[in-house]
N, C-alpha and C. Protein backbone atom coordinates (compact mmCIF):
# COMPACT_ATOMS: atom_id res chain seq x y z
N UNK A 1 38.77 139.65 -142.29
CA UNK A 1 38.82 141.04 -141.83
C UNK A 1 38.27 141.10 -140.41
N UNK A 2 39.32 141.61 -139.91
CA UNK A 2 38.48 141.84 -138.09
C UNK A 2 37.59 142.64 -137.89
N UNK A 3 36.56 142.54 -137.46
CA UNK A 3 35.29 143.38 -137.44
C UNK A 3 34.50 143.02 -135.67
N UNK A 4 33.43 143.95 -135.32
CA UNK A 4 33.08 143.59 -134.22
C UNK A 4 31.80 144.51 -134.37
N UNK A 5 30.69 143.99 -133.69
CA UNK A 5 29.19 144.46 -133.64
C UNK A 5 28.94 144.28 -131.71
N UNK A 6 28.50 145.29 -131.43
CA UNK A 6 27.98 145.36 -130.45
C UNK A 6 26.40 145.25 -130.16
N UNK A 7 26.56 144.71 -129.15
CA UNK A 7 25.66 143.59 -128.78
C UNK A 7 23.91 144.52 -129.02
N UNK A 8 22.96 144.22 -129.88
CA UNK A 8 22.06 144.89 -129.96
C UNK A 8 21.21 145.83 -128.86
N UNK A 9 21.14 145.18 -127.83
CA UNK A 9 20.70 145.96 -126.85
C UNK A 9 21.21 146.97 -125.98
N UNK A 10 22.85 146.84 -126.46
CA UNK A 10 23.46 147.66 -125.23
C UNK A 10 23.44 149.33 -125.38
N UNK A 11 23.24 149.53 -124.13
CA UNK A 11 23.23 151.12 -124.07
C UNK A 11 24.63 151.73 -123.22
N UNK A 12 25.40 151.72 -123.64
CA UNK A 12 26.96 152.04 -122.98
C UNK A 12 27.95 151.05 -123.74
N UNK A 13 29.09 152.24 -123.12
CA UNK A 13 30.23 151.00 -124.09
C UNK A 13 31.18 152.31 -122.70
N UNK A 14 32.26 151.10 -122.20
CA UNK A 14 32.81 151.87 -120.78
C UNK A 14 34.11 152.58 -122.07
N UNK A 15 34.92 153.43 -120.58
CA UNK A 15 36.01 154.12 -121.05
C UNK A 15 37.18 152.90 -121.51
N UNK A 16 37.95 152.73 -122.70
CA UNK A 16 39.18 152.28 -123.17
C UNK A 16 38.24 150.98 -124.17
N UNK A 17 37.50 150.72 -123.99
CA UNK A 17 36.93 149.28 -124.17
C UNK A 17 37.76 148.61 -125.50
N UNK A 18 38.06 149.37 -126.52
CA UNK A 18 38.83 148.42 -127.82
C UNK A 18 40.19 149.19 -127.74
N UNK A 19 40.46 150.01 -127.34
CA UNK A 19 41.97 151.07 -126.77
C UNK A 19 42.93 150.04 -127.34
N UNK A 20 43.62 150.32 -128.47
CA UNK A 20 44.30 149.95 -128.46
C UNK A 20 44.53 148.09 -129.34
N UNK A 21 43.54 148.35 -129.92
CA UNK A 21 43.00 147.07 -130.97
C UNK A 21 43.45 147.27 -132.20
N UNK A 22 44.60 147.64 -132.77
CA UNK A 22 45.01 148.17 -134.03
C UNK A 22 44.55 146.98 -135.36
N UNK A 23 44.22 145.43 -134.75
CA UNK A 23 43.55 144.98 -135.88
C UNK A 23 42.14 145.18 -136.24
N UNK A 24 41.75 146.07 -135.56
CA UNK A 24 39.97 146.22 -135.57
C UNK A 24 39.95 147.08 -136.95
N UNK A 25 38.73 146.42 -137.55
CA UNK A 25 38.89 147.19 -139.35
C UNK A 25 37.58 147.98 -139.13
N UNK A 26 36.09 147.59 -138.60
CA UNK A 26 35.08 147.29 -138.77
C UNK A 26 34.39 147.03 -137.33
N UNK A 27 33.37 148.12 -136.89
CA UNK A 27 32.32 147.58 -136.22
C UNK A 27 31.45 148.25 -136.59
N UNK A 28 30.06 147.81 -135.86
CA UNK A 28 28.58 148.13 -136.04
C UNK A 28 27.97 148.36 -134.45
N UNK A 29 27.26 149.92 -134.33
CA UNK A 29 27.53 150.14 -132.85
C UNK A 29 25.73 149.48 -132.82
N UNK A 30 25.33 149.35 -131.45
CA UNK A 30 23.74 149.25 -130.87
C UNK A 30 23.52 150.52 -131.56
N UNK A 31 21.85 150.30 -131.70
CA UNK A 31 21.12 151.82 -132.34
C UNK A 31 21.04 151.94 -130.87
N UNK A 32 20.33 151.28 -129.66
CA UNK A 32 20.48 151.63 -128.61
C UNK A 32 21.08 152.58 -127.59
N UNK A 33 22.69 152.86 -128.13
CA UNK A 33 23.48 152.74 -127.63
C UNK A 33 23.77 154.83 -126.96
N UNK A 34 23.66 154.58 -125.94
CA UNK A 34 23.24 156.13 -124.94
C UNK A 34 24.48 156.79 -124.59
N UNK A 35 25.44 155.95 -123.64
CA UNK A 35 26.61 156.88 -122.79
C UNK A 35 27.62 155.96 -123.27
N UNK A 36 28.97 156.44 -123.66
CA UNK A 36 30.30 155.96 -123.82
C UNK A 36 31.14 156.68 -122.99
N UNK A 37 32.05 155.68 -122.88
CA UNK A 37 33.51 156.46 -122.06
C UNK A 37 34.61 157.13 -122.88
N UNK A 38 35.03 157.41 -122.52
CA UNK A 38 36.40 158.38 -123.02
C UNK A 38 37.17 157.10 -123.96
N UNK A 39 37.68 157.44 -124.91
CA UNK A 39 39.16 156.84 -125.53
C UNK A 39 38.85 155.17 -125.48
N UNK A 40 37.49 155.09 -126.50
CA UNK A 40 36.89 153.39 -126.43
C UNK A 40 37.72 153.41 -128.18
N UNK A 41 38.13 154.25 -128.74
CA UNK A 41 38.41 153.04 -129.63
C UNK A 41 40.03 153.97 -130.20
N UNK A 42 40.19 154.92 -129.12
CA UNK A 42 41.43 155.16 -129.58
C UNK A 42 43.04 153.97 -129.88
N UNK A 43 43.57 154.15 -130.04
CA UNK A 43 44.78 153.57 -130.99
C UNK A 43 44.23 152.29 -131.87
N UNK A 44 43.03 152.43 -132.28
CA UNK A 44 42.36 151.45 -133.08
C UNK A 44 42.67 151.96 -134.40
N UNK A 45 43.96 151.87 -134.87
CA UNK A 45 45.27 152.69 -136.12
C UNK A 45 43.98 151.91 -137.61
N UNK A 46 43.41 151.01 -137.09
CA UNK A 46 43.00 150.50 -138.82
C UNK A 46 41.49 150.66 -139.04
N UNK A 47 40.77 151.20 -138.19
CA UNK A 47 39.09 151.00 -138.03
C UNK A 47 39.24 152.09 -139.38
N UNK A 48 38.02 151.59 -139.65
CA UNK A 48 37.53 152.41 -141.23
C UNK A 48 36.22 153.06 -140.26
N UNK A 49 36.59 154.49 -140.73
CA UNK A 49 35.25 155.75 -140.53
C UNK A 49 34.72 155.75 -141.62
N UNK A 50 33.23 156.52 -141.66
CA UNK A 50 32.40 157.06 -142.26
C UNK A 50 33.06 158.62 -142.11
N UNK A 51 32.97 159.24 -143.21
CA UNK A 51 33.92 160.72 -143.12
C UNK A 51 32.27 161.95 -143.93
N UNK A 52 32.23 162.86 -143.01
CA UNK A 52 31.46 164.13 -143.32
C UNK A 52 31.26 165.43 -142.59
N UNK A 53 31.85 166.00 -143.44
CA UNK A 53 31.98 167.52 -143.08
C UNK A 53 33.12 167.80 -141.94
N UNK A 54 34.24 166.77 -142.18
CA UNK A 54 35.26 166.89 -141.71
C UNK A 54 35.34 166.44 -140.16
N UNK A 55 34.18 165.41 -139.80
CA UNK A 55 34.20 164.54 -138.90
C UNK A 55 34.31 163.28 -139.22
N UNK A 56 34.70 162.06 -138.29
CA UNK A 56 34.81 161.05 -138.35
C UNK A 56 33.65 160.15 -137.29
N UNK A 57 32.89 159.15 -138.67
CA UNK A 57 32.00 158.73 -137.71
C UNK A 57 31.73 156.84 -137.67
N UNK A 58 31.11 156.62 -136.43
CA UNK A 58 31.41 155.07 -136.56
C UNK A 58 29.39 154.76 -137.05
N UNK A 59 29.17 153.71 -137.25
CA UNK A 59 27.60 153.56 -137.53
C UNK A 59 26.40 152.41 -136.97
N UNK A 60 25.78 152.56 -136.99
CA UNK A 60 24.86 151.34 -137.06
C UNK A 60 24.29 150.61 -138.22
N UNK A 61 23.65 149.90 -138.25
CA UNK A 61 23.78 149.08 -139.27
C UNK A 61 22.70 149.81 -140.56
N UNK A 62 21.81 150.58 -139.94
CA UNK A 62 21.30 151.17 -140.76
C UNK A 62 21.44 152.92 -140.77
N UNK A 63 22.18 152.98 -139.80
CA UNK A 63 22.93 154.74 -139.77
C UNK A 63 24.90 154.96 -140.06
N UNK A 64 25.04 155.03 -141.57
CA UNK A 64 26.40 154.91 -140.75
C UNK A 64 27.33 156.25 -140.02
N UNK A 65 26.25 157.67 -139.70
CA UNK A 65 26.90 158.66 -139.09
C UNK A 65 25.90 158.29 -137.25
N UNK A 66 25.72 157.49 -136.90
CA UNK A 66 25.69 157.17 -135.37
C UNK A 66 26.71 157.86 -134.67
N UNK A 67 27.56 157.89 -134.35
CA UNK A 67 28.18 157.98 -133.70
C UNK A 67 29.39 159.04 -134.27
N UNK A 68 29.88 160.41 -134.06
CA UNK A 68 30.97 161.02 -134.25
C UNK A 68 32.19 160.54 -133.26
N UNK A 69 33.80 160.63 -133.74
CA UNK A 69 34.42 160.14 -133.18
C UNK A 69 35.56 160.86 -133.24
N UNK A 70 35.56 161.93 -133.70
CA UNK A 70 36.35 162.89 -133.67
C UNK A 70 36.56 163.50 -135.10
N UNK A 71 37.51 164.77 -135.31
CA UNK A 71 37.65 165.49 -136.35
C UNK A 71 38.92 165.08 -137.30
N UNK A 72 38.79 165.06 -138.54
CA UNK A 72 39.96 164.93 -139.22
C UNK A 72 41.05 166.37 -139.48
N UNK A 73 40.38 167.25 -139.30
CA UNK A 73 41.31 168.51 -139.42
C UNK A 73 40.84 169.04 -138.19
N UNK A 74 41.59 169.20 -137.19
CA UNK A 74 41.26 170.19 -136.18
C UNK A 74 41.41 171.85 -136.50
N UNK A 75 41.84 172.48 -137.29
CA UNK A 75 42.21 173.75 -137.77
C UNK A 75 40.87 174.47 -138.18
N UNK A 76 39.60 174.12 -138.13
CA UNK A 76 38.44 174.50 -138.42
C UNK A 76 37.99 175.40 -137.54
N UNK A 77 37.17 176.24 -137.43
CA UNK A 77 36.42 176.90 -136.76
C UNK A 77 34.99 176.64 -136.21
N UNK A 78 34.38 176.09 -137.46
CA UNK A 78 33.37 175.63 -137.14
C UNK A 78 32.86 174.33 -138.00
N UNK A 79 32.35 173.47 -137.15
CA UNK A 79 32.11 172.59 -137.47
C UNK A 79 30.28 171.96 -137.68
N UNK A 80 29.59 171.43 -138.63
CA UNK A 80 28.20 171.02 -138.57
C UNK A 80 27.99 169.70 -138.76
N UNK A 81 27.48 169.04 -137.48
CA UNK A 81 27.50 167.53 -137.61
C UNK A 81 26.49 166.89 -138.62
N UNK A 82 26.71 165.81 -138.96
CA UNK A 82 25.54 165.14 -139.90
C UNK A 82 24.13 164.91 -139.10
N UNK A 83 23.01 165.47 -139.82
CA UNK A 83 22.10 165.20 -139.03
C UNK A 83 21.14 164.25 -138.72
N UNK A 84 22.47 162.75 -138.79
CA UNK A 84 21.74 161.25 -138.07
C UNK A 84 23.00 160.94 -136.93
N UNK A 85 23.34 162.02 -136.44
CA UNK A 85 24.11 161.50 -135.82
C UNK A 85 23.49 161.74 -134.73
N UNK A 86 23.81 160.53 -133.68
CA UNK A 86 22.66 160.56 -132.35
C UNK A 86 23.78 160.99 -131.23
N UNK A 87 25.05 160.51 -131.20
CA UNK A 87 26.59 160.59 -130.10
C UNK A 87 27.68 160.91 -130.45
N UNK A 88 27.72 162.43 -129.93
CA UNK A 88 28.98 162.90 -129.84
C UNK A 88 29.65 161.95 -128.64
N UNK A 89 30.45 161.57 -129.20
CA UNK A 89 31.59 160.59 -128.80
C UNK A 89 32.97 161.54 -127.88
N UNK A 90 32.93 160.83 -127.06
CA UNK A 90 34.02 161.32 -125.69
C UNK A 90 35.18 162.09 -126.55
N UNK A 91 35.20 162.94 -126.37
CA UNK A 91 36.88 163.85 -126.61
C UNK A 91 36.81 163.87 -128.01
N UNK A 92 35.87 164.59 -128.53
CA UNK A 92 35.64 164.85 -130.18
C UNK A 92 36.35 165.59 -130.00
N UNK A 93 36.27 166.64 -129.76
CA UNK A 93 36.50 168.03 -130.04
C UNK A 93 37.96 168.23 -128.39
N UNK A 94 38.12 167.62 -128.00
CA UNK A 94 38.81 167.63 -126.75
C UNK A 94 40.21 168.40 -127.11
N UNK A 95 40.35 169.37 -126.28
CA UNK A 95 41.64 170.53 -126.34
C UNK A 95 41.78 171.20 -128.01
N UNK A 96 40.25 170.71 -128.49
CA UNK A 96 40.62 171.90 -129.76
C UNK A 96 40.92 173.44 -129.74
N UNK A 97 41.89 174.05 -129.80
CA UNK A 97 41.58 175.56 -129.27
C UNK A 97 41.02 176.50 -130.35
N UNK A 98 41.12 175.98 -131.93
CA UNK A 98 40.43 176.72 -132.91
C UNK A 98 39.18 176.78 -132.83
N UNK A 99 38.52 175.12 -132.65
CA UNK A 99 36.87 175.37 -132.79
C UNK A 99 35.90 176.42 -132.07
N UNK A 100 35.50 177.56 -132.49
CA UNK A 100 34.48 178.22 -131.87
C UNK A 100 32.90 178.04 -132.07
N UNK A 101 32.47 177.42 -133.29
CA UNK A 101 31.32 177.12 -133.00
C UNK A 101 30.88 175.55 -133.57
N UNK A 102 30.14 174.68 -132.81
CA UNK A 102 30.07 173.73 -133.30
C UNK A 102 28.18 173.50 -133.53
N UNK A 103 27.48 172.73 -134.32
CA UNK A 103 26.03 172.99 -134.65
C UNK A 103 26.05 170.95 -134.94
N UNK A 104 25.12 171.01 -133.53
CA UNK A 104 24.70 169.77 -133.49
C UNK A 104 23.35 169.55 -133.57
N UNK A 105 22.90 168.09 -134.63
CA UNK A 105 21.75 167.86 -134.97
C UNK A 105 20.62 167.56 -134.36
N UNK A 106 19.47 167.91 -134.63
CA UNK A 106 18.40 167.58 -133.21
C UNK A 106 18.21 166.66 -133.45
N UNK A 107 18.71 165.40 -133.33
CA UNK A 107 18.56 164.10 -133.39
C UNK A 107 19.31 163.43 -132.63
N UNK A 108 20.82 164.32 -132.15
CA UNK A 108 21.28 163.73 -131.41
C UNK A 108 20.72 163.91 -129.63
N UNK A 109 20.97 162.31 -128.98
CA UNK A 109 20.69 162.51 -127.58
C UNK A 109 21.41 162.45 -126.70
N UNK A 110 22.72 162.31 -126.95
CA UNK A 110 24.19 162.18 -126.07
C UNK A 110 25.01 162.89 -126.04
N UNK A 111 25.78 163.98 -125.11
CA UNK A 111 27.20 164.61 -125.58
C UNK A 111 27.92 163.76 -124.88
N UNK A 112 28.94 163.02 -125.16
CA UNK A 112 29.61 162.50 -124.34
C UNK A 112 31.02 163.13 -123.28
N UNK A 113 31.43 162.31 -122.35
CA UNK A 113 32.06 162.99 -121.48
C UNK A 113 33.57 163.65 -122.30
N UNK A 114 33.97 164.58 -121.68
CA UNK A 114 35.04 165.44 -122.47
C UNK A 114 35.23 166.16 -123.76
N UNK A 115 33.69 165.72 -124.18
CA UNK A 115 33.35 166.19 -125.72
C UNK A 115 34.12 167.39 -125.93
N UNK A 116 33.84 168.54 -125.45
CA UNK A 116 34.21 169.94 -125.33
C UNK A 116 35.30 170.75 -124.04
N UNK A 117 35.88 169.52 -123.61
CA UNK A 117 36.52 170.14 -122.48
C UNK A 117 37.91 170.49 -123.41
N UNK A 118 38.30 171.99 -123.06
CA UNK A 118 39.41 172.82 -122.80
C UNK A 118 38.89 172.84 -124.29
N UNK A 119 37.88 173.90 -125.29
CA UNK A 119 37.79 174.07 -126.25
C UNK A 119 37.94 175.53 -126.12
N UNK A 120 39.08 175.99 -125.76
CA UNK A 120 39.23 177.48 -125.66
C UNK A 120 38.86 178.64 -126.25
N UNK A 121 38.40 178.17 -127.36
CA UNK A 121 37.73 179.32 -127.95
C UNK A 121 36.32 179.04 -128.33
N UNK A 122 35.24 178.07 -128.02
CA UNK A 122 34.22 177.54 -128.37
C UNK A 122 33.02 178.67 -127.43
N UNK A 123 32.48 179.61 -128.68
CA UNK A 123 31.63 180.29 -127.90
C UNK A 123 30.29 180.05 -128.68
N UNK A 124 30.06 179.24 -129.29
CA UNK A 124 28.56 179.10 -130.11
C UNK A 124 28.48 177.50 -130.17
N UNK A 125 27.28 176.99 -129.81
CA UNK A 125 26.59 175.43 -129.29
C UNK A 125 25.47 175.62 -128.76
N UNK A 126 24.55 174.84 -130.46
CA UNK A 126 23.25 175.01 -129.56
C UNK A 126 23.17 173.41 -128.87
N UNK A 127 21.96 173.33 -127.90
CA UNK A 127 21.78 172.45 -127.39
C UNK A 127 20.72 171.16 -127.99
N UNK A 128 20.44 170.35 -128.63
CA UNK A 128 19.55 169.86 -129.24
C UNK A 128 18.04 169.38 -128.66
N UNK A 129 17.36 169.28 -129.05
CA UNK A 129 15.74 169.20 -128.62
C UNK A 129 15.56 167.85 -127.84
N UNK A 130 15.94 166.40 -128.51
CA UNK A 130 15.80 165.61 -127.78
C UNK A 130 17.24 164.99 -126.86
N UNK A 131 18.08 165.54 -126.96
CA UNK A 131 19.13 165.83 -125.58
C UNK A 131 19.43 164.49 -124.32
N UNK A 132 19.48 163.61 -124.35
CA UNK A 132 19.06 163.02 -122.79
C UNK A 132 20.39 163.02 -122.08
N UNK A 133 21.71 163.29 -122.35
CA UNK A 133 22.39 162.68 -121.31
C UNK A 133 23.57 163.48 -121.85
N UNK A 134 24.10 164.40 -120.60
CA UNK A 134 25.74 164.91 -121.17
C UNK A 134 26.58 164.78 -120.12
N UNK A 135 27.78 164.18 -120.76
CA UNK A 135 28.76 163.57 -119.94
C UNK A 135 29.60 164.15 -118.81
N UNK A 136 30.50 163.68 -117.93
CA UNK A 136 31.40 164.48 -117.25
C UNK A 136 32.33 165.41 -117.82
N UNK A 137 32.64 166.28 -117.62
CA UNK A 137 33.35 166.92 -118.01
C UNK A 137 33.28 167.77 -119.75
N UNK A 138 32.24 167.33 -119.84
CA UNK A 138 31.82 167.91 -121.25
C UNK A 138 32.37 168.97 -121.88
N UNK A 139 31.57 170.39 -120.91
CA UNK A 139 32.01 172.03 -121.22
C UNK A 139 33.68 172.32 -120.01
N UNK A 140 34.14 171.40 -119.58
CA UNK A 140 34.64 172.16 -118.50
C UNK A 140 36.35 172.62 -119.04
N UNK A 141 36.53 173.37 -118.35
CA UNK A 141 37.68 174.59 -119.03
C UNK A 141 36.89 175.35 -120.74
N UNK A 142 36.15 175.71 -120.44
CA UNK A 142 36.14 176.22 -122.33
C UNK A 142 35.90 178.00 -122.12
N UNK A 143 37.10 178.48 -121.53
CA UNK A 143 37.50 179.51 -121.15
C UNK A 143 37.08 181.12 -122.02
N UNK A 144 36.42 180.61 -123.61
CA UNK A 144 36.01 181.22 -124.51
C UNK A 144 34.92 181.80 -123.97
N UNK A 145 34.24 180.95 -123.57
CA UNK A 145 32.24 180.99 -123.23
C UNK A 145 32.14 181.83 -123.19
N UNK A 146 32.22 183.45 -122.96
CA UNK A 146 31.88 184.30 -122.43
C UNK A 146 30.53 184.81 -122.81
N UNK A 147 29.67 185.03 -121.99
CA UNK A 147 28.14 185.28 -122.04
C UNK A 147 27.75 184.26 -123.07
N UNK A 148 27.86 183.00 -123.15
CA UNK A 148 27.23 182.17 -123.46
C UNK A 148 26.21 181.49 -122.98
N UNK A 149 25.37 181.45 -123.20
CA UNK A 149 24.19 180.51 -122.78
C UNK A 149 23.65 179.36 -123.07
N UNK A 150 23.84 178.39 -122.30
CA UNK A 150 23.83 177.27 -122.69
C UNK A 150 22.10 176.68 -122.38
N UNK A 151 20.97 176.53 -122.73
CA UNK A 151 19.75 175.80 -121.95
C UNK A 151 19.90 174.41 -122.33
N UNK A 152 19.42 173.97 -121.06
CA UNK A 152 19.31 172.56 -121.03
C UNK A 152 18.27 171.93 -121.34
N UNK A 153 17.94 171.34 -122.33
CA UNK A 153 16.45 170.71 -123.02
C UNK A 153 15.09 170.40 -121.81
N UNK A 154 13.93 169.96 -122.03
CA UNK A 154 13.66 169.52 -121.19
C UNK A 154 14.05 167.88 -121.19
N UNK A 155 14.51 167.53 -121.87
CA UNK A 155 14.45 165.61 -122.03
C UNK A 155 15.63 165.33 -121.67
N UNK A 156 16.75 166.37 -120.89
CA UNK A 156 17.42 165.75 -120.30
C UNK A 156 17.23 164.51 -119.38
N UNK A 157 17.88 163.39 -119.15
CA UNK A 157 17.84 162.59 -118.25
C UNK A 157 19.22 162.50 -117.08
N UNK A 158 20.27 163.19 -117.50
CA UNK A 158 21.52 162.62 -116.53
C UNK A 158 22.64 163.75 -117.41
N UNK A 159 23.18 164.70 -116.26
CA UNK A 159 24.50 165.25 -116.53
C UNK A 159 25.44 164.66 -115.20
N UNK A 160 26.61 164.31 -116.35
CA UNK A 160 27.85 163.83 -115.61
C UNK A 160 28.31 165.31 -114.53
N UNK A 161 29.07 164.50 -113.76
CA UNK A 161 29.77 165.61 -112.78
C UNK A 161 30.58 166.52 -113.52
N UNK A 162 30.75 167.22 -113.28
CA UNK A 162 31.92 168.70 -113.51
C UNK A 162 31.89 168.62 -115.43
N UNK A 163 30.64 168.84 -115.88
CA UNK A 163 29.90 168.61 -116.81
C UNK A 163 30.38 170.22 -117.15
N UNK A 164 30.57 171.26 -116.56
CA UNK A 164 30.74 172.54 -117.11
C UNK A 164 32.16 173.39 -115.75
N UNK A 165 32.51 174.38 -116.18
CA UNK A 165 33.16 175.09 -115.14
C UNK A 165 32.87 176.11 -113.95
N UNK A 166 32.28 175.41 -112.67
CA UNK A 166 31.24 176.65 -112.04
C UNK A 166 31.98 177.97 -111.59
N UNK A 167 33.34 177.77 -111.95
CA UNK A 167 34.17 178.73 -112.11
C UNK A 167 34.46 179.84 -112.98
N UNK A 168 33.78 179.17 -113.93
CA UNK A 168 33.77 180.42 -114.97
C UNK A 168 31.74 180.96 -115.21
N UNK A 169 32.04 182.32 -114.64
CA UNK A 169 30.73 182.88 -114.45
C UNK A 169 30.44 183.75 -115.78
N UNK A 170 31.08 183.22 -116.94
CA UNK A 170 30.38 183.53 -118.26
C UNK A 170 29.68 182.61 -119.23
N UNK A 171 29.85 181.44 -118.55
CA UNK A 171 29.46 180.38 -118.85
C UNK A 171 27.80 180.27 -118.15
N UNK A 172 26.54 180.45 -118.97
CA UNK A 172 25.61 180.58 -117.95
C UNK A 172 24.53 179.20 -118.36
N UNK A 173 24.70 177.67 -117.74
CA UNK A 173 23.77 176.89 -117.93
C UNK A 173 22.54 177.08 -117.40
N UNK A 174 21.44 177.25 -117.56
CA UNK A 174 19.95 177.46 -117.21
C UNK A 174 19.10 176.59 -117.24
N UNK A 175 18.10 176.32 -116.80
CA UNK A 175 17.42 175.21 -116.60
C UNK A 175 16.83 174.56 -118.13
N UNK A 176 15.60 173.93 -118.01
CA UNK A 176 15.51 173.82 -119.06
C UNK A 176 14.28 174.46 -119.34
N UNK A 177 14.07 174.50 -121.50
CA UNK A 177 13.41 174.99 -122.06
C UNK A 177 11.67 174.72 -121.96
């Protein structure tokens, strides 16, 4: 069975990295593991998820909801992640236009890049307590926001560029808590 473990220490995994590995059955991510790129394990047609509450998630060896990797029914409204999941994973939720509210666990410390971009109707997301790093393009187009307020933890460490829309002035990110 094809399987693959990433390397214990690593903290990143770039954009495409298994793209397209349709024999991949099986991996095991770093507990380490902080920022991912966009579409690392898309057309990977055979990887086996961990499945809850109508997300799809990849694991570590002793977590297997680490990592969310997208939704099995997009037709939801709202969605509540498992609360060991540490990374929302690049383009979970990407061009969902149903989801309006999504409730992520304070355990997680990553949104990854595109998580929420063009979630057109996404007007409820809290921000989690220990927080460190949200990706490019995260909130941007989510045209819903209106008078939303987003605060930014204090344990942020790093927001990606065009991380939100400074175009849309209902969208209000604020410093942190």
């Amino acid at each position: 069975t094809p399987n693959g473990r990433i390397k214990a220490g690593a903290k990143g995994i770039g954009r495409f990295a298994f793209k397209n590995c349709s024999n991949l059955v099986e991996i095991t991510l770093s507990k380490n593991l902080l920022i991912t790129g966009a579409m690392i394990f898309s057309g990977c047609t055979n990887l086996n998820y961990n499945e809850f509450n109508n997300c799809k998630y990849l694991g570590t060896k002793n977590n297997p909801y680490f990592y969310a990797d997208g939704v099995i029914d997009g037709n939801q409204t709202s969605y509540i992640l498992n609360e060991n999941c540490k990374i929302l994973g690049a383009n979970t939720f990407y061009q969902n236009s149903k989801v309006e509210e999504v409730i992520l666990p304070d355990k997680m410390v990553s949104i990854s890049e595109f998580s929420f971009e063009k979630c057109t109707s996404l007007t409820t997301i809290n921000m989690p307590s220990k927080l460190q790093y949200i990706g490019m393009a995260a909130f941007q187009h989510c045209s819903s926001a209106q008078n939303t307020k987003i605060t930014i933890p204090s344990t942020i460490k790093q927001i990606g560029g065009t991380s939100y829309d400074p175009n849309n002035p209902d969208l209000n990110i604020v410093g942190t808590n």
